[in-house]
Protein backbone atom coordinates (compact mmCIF):
# COMPACT_ATOMS: atom_id res chain seq x y z
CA UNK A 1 -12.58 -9.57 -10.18
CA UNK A 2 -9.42 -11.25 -10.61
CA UNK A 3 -10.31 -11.55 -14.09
CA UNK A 4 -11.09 -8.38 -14.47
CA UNK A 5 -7.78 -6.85 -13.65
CA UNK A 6 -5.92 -9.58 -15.31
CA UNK A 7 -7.74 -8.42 -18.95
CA UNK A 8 -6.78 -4.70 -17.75
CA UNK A 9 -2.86 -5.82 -17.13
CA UNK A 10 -2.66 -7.69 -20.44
CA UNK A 11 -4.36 -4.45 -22.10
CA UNK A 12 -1.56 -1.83 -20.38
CA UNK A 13 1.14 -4.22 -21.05
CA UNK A 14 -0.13 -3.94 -24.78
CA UNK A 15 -0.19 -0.05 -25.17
CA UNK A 16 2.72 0.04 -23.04
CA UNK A 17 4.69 -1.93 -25.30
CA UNK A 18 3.04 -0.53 -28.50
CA UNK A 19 4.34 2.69 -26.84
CA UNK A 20 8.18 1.65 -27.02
CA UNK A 21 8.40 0.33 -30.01
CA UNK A 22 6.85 3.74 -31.23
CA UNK A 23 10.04 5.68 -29.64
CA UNK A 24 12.97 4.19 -30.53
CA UNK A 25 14.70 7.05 -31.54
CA UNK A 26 17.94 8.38 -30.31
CA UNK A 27 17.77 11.43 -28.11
CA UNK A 28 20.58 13.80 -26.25
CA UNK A 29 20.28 14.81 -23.15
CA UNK A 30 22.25 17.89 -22.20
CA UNK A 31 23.36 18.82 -19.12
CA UNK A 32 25.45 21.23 -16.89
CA UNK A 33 29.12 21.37 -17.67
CA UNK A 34 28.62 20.28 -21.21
CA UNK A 35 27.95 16.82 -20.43
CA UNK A 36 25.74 15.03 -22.59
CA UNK A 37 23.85 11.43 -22.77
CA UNK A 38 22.49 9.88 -26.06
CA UNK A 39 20.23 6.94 -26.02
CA UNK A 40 17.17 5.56 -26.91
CA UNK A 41 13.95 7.86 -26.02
CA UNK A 42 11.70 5.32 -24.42
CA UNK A 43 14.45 4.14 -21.68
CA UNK A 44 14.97 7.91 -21.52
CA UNK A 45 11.60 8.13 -19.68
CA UNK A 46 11.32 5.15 -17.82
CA UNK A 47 14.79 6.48 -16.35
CA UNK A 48 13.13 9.28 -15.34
CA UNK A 49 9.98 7.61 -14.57
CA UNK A 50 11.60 5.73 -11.67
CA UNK A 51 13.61 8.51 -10.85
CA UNK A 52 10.68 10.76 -10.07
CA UNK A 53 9.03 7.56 -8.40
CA UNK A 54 12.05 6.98 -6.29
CA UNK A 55 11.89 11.09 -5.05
CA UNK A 56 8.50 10.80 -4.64
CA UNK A 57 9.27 8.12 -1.83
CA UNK A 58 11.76 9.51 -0.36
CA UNK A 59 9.61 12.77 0.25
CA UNK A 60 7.30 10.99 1.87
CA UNK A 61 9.43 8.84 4.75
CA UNK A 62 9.78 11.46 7.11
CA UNK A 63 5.65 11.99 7.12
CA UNK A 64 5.48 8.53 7.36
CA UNK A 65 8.04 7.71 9.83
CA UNK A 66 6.41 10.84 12.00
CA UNK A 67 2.73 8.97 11.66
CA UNK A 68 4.28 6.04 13.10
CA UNK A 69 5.64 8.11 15.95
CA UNK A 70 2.94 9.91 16.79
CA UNK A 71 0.73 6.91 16.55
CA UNK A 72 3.09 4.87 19.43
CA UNK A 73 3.19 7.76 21.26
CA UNK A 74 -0.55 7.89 21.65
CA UNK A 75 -1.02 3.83 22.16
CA UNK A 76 1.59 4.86 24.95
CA UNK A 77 -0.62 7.75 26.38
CA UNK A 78 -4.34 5.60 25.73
CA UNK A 79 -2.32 2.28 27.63
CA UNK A 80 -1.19 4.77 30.41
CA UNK A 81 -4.75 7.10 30.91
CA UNK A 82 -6.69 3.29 31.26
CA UNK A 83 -4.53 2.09 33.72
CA UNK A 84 -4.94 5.37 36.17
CA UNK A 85 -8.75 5.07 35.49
CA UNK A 86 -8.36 1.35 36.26
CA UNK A 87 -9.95 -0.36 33.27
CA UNK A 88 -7.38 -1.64 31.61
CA UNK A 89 -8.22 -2.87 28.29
CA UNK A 90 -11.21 -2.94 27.43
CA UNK A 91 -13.39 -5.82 27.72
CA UNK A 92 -15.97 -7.33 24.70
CA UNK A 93 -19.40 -5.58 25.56
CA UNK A 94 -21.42 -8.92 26.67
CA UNK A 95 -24.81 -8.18 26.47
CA UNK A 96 -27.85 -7.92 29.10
CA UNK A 97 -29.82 -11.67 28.97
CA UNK A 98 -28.83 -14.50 26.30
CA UNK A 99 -31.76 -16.48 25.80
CA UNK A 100 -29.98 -20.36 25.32
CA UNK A 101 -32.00 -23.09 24.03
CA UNK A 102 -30.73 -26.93 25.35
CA UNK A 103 -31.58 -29.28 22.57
CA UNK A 104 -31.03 -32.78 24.01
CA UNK A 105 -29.22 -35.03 21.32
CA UNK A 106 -30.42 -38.16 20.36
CA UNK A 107 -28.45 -40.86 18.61
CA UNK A 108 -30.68 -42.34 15.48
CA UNK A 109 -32.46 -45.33 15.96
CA UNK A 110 -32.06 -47.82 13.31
C-alpha cells in the first residue's frame, strides 16, 4: 500500500508541476481603494489556495473545541452516574467456566 500511494504522490507532484510551468504569466489583481498586485498566476492561486485552507480551519475550531467540551463534560457525567450506582469502572466481562488443560513439561532426554 505504501507503494501504492508513493506512485500516486510522484504522479500529483508531476501534473502539479506540469501545471505551473503552464501559468507563468503575469496577472493583476485589483482591489478596493485602487490597490493593485501583479505577479505570477500560479503563486496567485496557491496564495489563495492556503488562504481558503487557512479559513476553512479557522471555521471549524469553535465546532471542534465545543466537541471536546461536550465530550469531557459527559466522561464527567458517565464517571459521576457509575459511582452513585456503585460500579465504578467497569470491569473485563470474564466469562462463565474456562476449561484449562495442565500439560506437564518434560526436559528432553538425550
Amino acid at each position: 500500500m505504501k507503494f501504492v500511494s508513493t506512485i500516486v504522490g510522484i504522479v500529483l507532484f508531476i501534473l502539479f508541476f506540469g501545471f505551473a510551468l503552464k501559468n507563468t504569466q503575469e496577472v493583476d489583481l485589483h482591489f478596493f481603494l485602487q490597490y493593485e498586485l501583479r505577479g505570477p498566476l500560479v503563486l496567485m492561486l496557491l496564495a489563495f489556495f492556503v488562504a481558503g485552507a487557512a479559513l476553512g480551519i479557522l471555521a471549524l475550531t469553535p465546532t471542534v473545541f465545543r466537541q471536546r467540551r461536550e465530550k469531557w463534560l459527559n466522561k464527567i457525567t458517565i464517571q459521576s452516574l457509575q459511582s452513585a450506582a456503585g460500579t465504578g469502572t467497569p470491569a473485563a466481562p470474564t466469562p462463565d467456566a474456562v476449561a484449562v488443560a495442565v500439560v506437564p513439561v518434560v526436559p528432553p532426554r538425550h
